[in-house]
Every structure is written in structure tokens, then in C-alpha cells.
Protein backbone atom coordinates (compact mmCIF):
# COMPACT_ATOMS: atom_id res chain seq x y z
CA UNK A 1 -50.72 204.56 2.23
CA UNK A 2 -49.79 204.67 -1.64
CA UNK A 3 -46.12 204.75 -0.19
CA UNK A 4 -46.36 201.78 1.66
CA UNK A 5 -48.50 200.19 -1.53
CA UNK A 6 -45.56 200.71 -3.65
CA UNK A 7 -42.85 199.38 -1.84
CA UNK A 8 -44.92 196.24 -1.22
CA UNK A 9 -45.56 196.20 -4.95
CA UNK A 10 -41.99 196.21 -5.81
CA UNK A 11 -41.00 194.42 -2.91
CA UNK A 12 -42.72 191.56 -4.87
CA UNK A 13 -41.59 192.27 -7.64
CA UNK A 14 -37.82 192.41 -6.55
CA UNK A 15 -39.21 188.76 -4.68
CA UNK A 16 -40.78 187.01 -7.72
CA UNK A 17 -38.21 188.12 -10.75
CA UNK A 18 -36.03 185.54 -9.91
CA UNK A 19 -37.35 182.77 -10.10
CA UNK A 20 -39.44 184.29 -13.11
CA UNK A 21 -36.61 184.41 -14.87
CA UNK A 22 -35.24 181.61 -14.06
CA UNK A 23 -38.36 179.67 -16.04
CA UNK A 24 -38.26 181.94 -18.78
CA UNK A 25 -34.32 180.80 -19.56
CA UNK A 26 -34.87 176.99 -18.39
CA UNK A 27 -38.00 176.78 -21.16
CA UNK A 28 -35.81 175.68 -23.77
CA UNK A 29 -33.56 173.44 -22.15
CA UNK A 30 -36.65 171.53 -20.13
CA UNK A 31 -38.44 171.30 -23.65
CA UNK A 32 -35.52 169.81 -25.09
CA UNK A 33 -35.65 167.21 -21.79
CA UNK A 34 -39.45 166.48 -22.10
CA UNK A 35 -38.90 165.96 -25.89
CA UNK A 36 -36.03 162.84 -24.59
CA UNK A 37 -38.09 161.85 -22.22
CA UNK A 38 -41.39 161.40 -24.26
CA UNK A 39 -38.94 159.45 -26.93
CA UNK A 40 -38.73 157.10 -24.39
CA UNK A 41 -41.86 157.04 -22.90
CA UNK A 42 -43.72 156.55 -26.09
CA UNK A 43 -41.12 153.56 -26.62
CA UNK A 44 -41.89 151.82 -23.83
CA UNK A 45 -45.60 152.42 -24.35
CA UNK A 46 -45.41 150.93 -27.72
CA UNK A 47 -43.53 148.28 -26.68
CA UNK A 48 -46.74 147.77 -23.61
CA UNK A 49 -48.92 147.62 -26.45
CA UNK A 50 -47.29 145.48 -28.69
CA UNK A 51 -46.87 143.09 -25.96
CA UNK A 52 -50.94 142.91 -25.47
CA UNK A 53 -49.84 144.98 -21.81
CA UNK A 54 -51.58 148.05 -20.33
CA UNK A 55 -48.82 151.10 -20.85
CA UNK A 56 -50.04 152.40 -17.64
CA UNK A 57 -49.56 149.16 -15.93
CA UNK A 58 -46.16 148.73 -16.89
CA UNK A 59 -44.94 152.50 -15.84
CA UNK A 60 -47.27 153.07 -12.93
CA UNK A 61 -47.36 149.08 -11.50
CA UNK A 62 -43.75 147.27 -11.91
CA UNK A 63 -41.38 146.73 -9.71
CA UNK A 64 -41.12 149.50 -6.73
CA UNK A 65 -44.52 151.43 -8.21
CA UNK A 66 -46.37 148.69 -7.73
CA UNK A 67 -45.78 149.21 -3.73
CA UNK A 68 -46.25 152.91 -3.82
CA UNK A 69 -49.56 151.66 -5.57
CA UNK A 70 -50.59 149.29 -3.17
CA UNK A 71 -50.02 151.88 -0.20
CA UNK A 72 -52.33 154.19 -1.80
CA UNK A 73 -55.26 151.75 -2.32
CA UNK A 74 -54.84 149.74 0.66
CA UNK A 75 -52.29 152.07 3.01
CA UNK A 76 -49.60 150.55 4.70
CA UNK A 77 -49.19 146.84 6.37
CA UNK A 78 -49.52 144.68 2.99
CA UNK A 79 -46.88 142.73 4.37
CA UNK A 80 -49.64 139.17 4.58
CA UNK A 81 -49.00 139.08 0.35
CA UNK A 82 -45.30 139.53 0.46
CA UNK A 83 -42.41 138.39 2.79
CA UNK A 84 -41.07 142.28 2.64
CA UNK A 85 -42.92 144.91 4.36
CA UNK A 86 -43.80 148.07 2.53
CA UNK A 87 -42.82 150.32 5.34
CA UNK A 88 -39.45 150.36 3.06
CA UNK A 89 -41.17 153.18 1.02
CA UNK A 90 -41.62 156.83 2.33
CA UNK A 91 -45.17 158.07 2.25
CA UNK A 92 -44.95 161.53 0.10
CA UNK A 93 -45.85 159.57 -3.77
CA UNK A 94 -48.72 157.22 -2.44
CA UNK A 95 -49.98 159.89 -0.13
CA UNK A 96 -49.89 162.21 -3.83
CA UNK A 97 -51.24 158.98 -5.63
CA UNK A 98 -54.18 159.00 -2.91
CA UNK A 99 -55.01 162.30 -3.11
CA UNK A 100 -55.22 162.76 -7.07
CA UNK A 101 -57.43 159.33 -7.51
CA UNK A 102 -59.85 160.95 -5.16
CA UNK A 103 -59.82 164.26 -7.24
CA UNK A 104 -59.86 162.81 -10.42
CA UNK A 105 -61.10 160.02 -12.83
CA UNK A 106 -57.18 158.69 -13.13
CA UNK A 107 -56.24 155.15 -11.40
CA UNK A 108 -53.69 154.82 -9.02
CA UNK A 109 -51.01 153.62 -11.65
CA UNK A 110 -52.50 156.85 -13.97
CA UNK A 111 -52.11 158.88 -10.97
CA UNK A 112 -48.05 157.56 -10.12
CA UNK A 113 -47.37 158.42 -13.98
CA UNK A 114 -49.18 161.80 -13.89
CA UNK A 115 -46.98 162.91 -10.60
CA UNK A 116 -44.20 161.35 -12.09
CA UNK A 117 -44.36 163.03 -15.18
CA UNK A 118 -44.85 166.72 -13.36
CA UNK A 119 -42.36 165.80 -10.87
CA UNK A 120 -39.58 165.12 -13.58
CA UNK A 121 -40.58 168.81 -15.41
CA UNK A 122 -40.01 170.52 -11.75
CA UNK A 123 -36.60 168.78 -11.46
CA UNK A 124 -35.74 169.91 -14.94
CA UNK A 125 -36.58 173.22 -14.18
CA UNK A 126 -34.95 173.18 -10.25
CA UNK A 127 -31.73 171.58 -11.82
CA UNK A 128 -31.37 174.29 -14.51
CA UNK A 129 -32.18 177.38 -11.61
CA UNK A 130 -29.32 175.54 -10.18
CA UNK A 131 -26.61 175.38 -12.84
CA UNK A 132 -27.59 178.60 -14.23
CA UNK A 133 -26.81 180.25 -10.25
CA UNK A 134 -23.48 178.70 -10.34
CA UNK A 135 -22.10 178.74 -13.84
CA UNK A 136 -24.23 179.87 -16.99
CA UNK A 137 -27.52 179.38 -18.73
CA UNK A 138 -25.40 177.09 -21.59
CA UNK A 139 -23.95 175.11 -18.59
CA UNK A 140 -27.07 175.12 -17.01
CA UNK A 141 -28.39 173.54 -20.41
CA UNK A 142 -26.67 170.68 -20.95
CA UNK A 143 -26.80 169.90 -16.98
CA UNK A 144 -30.50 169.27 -17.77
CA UNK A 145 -30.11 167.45 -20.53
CA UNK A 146 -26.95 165.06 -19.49
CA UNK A 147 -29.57 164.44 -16.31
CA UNK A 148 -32.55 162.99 -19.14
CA UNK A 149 -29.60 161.13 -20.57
CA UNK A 150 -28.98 159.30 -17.42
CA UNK A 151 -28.78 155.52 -17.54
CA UNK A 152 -31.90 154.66 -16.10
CA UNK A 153 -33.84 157.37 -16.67
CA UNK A 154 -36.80 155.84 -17.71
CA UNK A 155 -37.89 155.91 -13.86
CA UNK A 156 -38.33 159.09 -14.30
CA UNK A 157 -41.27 159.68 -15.83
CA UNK A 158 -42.38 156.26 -14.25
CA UNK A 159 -44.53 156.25 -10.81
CA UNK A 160 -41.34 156.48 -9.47
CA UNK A 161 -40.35 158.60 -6.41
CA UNK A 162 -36.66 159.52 -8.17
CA UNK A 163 -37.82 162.60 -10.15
CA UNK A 164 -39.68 164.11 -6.93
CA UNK A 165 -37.17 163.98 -4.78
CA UNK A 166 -34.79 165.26 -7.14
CA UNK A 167 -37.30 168.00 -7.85
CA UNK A 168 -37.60 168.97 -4.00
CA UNK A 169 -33.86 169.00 -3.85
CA UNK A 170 -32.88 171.14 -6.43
CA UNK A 171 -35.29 173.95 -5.29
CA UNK A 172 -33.76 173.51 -1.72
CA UNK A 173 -30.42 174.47 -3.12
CA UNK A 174 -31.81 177.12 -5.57
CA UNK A 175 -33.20 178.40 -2.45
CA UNK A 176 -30.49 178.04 -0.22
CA UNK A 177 -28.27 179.57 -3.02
CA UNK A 178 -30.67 183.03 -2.75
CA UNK A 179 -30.84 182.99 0.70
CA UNK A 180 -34.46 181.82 1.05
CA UNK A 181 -34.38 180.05 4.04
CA UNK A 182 -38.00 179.05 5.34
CA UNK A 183 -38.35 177.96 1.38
CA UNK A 184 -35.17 175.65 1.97
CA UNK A 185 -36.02 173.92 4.88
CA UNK A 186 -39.52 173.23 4.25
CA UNK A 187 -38.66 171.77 0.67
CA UNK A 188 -35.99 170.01 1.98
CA UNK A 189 -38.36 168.55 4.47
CA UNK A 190 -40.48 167.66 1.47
CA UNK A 191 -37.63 165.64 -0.06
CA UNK A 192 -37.06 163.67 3.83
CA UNK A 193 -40.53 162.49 3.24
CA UNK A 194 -39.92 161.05 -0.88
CA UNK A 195 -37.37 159.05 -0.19
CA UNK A 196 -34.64 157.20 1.92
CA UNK A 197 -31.93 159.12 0.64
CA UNK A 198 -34.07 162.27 0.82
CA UNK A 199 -32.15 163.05 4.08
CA UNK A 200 -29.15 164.71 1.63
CA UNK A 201 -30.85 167.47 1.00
CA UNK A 202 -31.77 168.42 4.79
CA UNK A 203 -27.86 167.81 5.30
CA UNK A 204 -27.21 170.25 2.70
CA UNK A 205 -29.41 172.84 3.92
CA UNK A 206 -28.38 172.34 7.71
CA UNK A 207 -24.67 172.97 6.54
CA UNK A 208 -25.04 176.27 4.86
CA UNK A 209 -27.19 177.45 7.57
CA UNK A 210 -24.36 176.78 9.80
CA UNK A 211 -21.59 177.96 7.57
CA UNK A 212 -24.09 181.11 7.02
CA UNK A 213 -24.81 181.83 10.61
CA UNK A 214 -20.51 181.21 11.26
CA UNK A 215 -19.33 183.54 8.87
CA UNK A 216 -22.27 186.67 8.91
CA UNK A 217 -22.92 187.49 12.50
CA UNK A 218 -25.88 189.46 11.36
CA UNK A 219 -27.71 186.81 10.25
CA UNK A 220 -27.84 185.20 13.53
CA UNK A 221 -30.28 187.71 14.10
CA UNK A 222 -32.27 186.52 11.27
CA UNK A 223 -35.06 183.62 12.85
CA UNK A 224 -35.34 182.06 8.99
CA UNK A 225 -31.52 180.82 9.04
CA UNK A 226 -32.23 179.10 12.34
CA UNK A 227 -35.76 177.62 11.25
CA UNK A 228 -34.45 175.97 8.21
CA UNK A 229 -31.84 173.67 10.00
CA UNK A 230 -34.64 172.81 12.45
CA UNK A 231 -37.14 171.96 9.57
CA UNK A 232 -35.22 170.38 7.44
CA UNK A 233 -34.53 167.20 8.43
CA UNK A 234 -38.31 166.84 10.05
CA UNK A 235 -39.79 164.93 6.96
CA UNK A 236 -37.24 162.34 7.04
CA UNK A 237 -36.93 161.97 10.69
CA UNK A 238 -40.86 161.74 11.47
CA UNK A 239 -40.99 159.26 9.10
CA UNK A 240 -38.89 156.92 10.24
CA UNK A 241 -39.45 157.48 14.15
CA UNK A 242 -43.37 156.51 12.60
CA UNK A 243 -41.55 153.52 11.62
CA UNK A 244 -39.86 153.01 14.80
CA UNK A 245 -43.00 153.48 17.03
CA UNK A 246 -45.29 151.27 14.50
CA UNK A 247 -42.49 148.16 14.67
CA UNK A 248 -42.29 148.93 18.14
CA UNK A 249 -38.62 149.61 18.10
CA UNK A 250 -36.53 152.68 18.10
CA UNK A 251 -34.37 151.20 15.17
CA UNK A 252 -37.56 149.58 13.40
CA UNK A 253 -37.06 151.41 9.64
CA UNK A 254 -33.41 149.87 9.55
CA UNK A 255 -34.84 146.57 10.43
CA UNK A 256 -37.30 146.80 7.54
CA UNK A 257 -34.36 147.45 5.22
CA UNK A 258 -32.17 144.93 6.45
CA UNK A 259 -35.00 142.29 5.68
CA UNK A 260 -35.05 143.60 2.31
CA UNK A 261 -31.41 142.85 1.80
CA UNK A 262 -30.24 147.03 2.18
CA UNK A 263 -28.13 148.57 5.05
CA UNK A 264 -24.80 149.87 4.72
CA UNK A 265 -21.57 148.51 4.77
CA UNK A 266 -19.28 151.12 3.16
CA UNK A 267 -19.13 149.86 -0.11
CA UNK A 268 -18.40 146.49 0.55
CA UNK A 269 -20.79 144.61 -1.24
CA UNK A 270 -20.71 146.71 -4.22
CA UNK A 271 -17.04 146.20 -4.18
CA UNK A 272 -17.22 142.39 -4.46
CA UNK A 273 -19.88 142.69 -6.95
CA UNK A 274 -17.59 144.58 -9.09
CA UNK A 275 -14.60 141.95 -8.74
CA UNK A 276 -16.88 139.12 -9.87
CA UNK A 277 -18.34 141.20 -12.37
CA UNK A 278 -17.54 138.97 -15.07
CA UNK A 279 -18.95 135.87 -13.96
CA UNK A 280 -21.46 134.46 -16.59
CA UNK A 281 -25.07 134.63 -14.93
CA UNK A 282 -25.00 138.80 -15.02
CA UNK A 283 -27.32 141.00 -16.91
CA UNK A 284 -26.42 144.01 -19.03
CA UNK A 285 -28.12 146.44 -16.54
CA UNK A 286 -25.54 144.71 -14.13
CA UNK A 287 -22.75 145.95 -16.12
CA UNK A 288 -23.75 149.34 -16.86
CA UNK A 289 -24.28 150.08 -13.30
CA UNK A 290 -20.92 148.90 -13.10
CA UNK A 291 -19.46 151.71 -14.96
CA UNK A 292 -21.71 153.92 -12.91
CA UNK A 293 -20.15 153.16 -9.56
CA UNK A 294 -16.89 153.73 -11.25
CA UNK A 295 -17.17 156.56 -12.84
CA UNK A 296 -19.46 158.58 -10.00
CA UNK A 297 -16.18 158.59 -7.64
CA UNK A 298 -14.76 160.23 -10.50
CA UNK A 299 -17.35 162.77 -11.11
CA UNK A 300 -17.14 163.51 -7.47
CA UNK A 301 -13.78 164.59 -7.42
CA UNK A 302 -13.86 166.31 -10.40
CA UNK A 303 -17.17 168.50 -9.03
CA UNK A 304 -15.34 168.77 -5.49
CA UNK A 305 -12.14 169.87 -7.32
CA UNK A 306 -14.57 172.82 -9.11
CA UNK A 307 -15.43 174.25 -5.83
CA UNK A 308 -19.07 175.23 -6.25
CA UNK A 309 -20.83 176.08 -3.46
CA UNK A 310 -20.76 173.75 0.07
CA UNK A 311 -24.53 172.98 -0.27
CA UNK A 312 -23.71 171.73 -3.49
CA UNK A 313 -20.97 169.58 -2.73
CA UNK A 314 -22.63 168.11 0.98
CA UNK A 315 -25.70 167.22 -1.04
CA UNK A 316 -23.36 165.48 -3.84
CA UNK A 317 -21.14 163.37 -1.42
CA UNK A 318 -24.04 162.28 0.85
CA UNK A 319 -25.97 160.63 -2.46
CA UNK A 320 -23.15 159.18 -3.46
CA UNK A 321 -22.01 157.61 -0.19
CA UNK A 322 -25.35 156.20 0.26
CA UNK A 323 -25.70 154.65 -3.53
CA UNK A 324 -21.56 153.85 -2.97
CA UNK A 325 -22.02 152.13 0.33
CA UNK A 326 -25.26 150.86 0.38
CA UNK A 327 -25.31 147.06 -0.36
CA UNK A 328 -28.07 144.73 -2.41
CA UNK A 329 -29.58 145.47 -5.55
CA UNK A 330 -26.16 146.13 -7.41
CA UNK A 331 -28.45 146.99 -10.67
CA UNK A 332 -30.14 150.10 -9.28
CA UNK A 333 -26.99 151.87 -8.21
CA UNK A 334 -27.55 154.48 -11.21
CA UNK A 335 -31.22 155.09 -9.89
CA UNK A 336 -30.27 155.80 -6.55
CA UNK A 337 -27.92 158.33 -8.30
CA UNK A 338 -30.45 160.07 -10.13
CA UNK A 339 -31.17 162.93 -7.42
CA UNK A 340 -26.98 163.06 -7.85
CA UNK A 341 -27.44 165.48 -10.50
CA UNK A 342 -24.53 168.31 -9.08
CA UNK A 343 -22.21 164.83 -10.64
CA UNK A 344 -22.95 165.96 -13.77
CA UNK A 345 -21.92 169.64 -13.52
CA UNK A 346 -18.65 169.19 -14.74
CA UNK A 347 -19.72 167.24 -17.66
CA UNK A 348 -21.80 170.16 -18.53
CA UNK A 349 -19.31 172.51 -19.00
CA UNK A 350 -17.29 170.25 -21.24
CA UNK A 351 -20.65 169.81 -23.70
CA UNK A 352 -21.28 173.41 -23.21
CA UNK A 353 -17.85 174.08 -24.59
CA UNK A 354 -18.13 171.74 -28.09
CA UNK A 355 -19.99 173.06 -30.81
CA UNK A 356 -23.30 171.80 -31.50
CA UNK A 357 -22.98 170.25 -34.95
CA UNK A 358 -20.32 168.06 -32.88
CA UNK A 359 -22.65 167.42 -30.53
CA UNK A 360 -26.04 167.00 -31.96
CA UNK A 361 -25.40 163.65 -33.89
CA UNK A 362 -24.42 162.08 -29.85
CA UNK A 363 -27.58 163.84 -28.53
CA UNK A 364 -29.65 161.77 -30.78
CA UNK A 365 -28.28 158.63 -30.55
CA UNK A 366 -27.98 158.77 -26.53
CA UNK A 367 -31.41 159.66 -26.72
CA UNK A 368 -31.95 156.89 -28.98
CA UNK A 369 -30.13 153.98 -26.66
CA UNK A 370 -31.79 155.75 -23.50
CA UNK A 371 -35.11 154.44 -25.14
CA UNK A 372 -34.01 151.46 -26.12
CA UNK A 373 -32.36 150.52 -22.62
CA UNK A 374 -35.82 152.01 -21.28
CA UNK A 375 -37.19 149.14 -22.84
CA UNK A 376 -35.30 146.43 -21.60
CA UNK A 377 -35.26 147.82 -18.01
CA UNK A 378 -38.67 147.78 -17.57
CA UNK A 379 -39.94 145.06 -19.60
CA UNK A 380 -36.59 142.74 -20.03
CA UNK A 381 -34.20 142.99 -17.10
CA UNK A 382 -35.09 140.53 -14.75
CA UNK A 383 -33.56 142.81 -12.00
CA UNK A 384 -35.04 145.79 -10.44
CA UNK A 385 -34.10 148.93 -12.42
């Protein structure tokens, strides 16, 4: 009996180090990310305040939070007070919203900023388990602070669903990456049910399983590597056939999106965008996503050309097809890029490389501008970030 005692006890042991260590080396990096972060949340507060608004109501009710809102107070079929329906937006934040109200003094819009707030802290720490598997803890570093230097990363702290599905992700691939399979597919279910593009990271776990069960015929023998293909897409695929049956049409979610101006047309759209780009009546959130679509091609290649691992690279070229060829709402191509984070991997090891007196004066004054832009995103722009 003490035999068996001890092998479970280090069995667990051997189990849990891991990802124990993997928060002990992320701590400094995800302080350094929640210290950004704050910046610019307490700039866009004090900005709320000096405008006479509610902070809360401007981070946890504007633009798509004020739907995710509305779903949790009210559930789904607001459509009588809007000619959009909010079956657009997957269930997972306003079911979280729901919950945490009815556990807790917060309000709804308190509630989206809470989750939003914990979500982005579990990304930073899932993206830097990440780089740190593939290249090093210094890589894995600046990979998590590049990704709270992202355009419009203001949503991420916001009652925003960007930051949880980019949390859900990255622990789908840490997982895949250490052969935890049941952990994969069930957090990569997780992400199918945060967002429309939450379907990447099923597609990433689906193709390692299958590369895994190709190459090792002994794992075919293992009934985890077949169970995380089959739960992996679930979340995302219940969803919509809920969709489907509640429109009364197989293809009902798609409809929903076409009425809100989205489908996909391979890039089309955002390609003419981009040649009238110049014309006089665009904003400056118009432009910078501009530069985004151009340079995340770029970044693609450059990651692809770095051969990380296949999960890695599936989960990187699905995002970016969808932001790439996805048309309407030119402005939040860089949000829909946000869960995109394996883009950023090879500008990680070029920051990781510099020194950090060269470095440290940039850090503060991206940090800086990310506030500022922030700012005018949420309480300027008068497109969606």
C-alpha cells in the first residue's frame, strides 16, 4: 500500500511540475503585461471620468460588450431593439457574465471587465507556457509582451471575448505540445464556444492528433489522442447547429452574419478597402488596421518559414485566413488577430536578441501610444474597434 502511495505521490508530482514551473518563469513577464495593460486601463478610466461617464460603462457596455451584456440580463432574441440579431455572439462570456452577477454584488458590465481582466492574465500566462516550450523563457518574454503591445489591445481587458479565447487557445497548444490530450480537446472546445473564430484552435488540436496517431503507432492505442479530435470542435459546432435549429435552418448562424455585413469572400473586400485607402472620409483606426493586414501575411511567412510545431502553425494560418478573408468592419481586422499571437513569435526573438537599454526607451513609449490609441478606440473612433 505505501508502494502504491508513493508512486501516486510522485506520479503527481512528475504531472503538476510542469505547468508549476511554467507560472513560476511566466510571473515576471505577465507582471510586466498587467503593468501595460493597467497603463491603459487606468487611461481610459480617467478619460470615463473626465468625460462625466461611468468607467465601467464604457469597458463593460460599448460596442460588442454591450451585446454580450444584454444576453446575460435578458438572454438571447433582443433582436425587437436592433435590426441585427445577437445570435452573432457565442454564449461562453454572457453565460460567465450570468453566472458571476448571480454570485456576486458586481453588475453585468463589472462582471464582463472582471472576466475580462482574468481572462487576459490566463492568456499571458498560456502564451508564455507556449513560447517558452518552443524557444526560451527570454523569447517567451517578449512574446507576452509584443501581444499587450498589440494595436487594439485595449479589448483586452474590456468585456471583450478576445482575451478568453486567446486564453483557451494557448493552453490547448501548451497541452497539445505535452501530450495532454483530454486537456486539449476539452479547452479547445472551450475556445469553439468564445468565439467565431474559436474553431482554430479545435483545427489545431484535430491536426496533431492526426499527425500524432500517423507517425506513433502506439499511440493509436491510447483512447485520449482519439477523444481530443472528437471533442474539440464540439463547442463550436453545438453552437452554431443551436443556431441552425433556433432560425430554423441548417445554415441559420451564417445567415445571422451575413445580415450583419460578415461572411467570407477570400479577402476581397479587405483588398478593395486597402486600394481606396486613401480616400478622405477614413479614420486613423482605418489606417492602422491597414498596416495590420499587411504586415500579418508577412508575419505568417516568416513564423511558417521558422518551422515550429504544426499545431502552431494550423492555429496561425486559420486566424489569419479568417481576419484576411473575412469582409466588413475593415477597422477590427487587428482584433480579430488578437488570438493570432504564434504571429508574433518571430518578432520575439528579434527583441529577445537587442539589449534592453535599446529596448526599454520603445517599451515605454509603445506602451505609452497603446494608451493613448486605447483612448480614442473606445471613446473617439466612430468605428467598432
Amino acid at each position: 500500500m505505501a508502494t502504491d502511495s508513493t508512486a501516486t505521490l510522485r506520479w503527481a508530482v512528475r504531472r503538476w511540475a510542469a505547468p508549476g514551473r511554467a507560472l513560476s518563469d511566466a510571473v515576471p513577464a505577465v507582471g510586466v503585461y498587467a503593468a501595460i495593460r493597467l497603463t491603459g486601463f487606468l487611461a481610459v478610466a480617467g478619460y470615463a471620468w473626465a468625460a462625466g461617464e461611468e468607467p465601467s460603462r464604457l469597458l463593460g457596455r460599448t460596442w460588442d460588450a454591450r451585446w454580450y451584456a444584454s444576453i446575460a440580463e435578458h438572454g438571447y432574441g433582443t433582436t425587437a431593439r436592433s435590426q441585427f440579431s445577437d445570435l452573432a455572439f457565442f454564449p461562453l462570456l454572457p453565460g460567465l457574465e450570468r453566472g458571476l452577477t448571480a454570485l456576486s454584488p458586481l453588475g453585468t458590465a463589472q462582471a464582463g471587465v472582471l472576466l475580462g481582466w482574468l481572462s487576459a492574465l490566463a492568456a499571458a500566462w498560456g502564451i508564455h507556457a507556449v513560447g517558452r516550450r518552443v524557444y526560451d523563457n527570454r523569447t517567451a518574454n517578449w512574446l507576452v509582451i509584443l501581444w499587450g503591445l498589440w494595436p487594439n489591445a485595449v479589448v483586452e481587458t474590456m468585456a471583450y471575448t478576445e482575451s478568453m479565447m486567446t486564453a483557451l487557445s494557448a493552453w490547448a497548444l501548451y497541452a497539445v505540445l505535452t501530450r495532454r490530450w483530454l486537456w486539449a480537446g476539452s479547452l479547445a472546445l472551450l475556445a469553439g464556444l468564445s468565439r467565431p473564430n474559436g474553431f482554430a484552435a479545435a483545427a489545431a488540436v484535430i491536426v496533431a492528433a492526426a499527425v500524432a496517431l500517423w507517425r506513433e503507432p502506439a499511440d493509436r492505442h491510447n483512447p485520449r489522442i482519439w477523444a481530443a479530435p472528437a471533442l474539440a470542435p464540439l463547442g463550436w459546432l453545438a453552437y452554431v447547429a443551436w443556431v441552425g435549429a433556433r432560425t430554423g435552418s441548417p445554415t441559420g448562424y451564417f445567415a445571422v452574419q451575413r445580415a450583419w455585413g460578415s461572411q467570407f469572400d477570400f479577402g476581397l473586400y479587405n483588398l478593395m478597402f486597402l486600394v481606396r485607402i486613401a480616400e478622405p472620409d477614413r479614420v486613423a483606426s482605418q489606417y492602422l488596421a491597414a498596416a495590420v493586414v499587411l504586415a500579418a501575411p508577412v508575419a505568417l511567412l516568416l513564423l511558417i518559414r521558422e518551422r515550429p510545431p504544426l499545431p502552431l502553425v494550423v492555429y496561425g494560418v486559420t486566424l489569419t485566413l479568417v481576419a484576411l478573408g473575412g469582409a466588413h468592419y475593415f477597422a477590427s481586422r487587428p482584433r480579430f488577430l488578437i488570438p493570432a499571437f504564434p504571429l508574433l513569435f518571430v518578432a520575439a526573438r528579434w527583441a529577445s536578441r537587442a539589449g534592453p537599454r535599446a529596448l526599454a526607451p520603445v517599451l515605454v513609449g509603445c506602451a505609452g501610444l497603446s494608451a493613448v490609441y486605447g483612448i480614442y478606440l473606445i471613446s473617439v473612433s466612430p468605428v467598432a474597434p
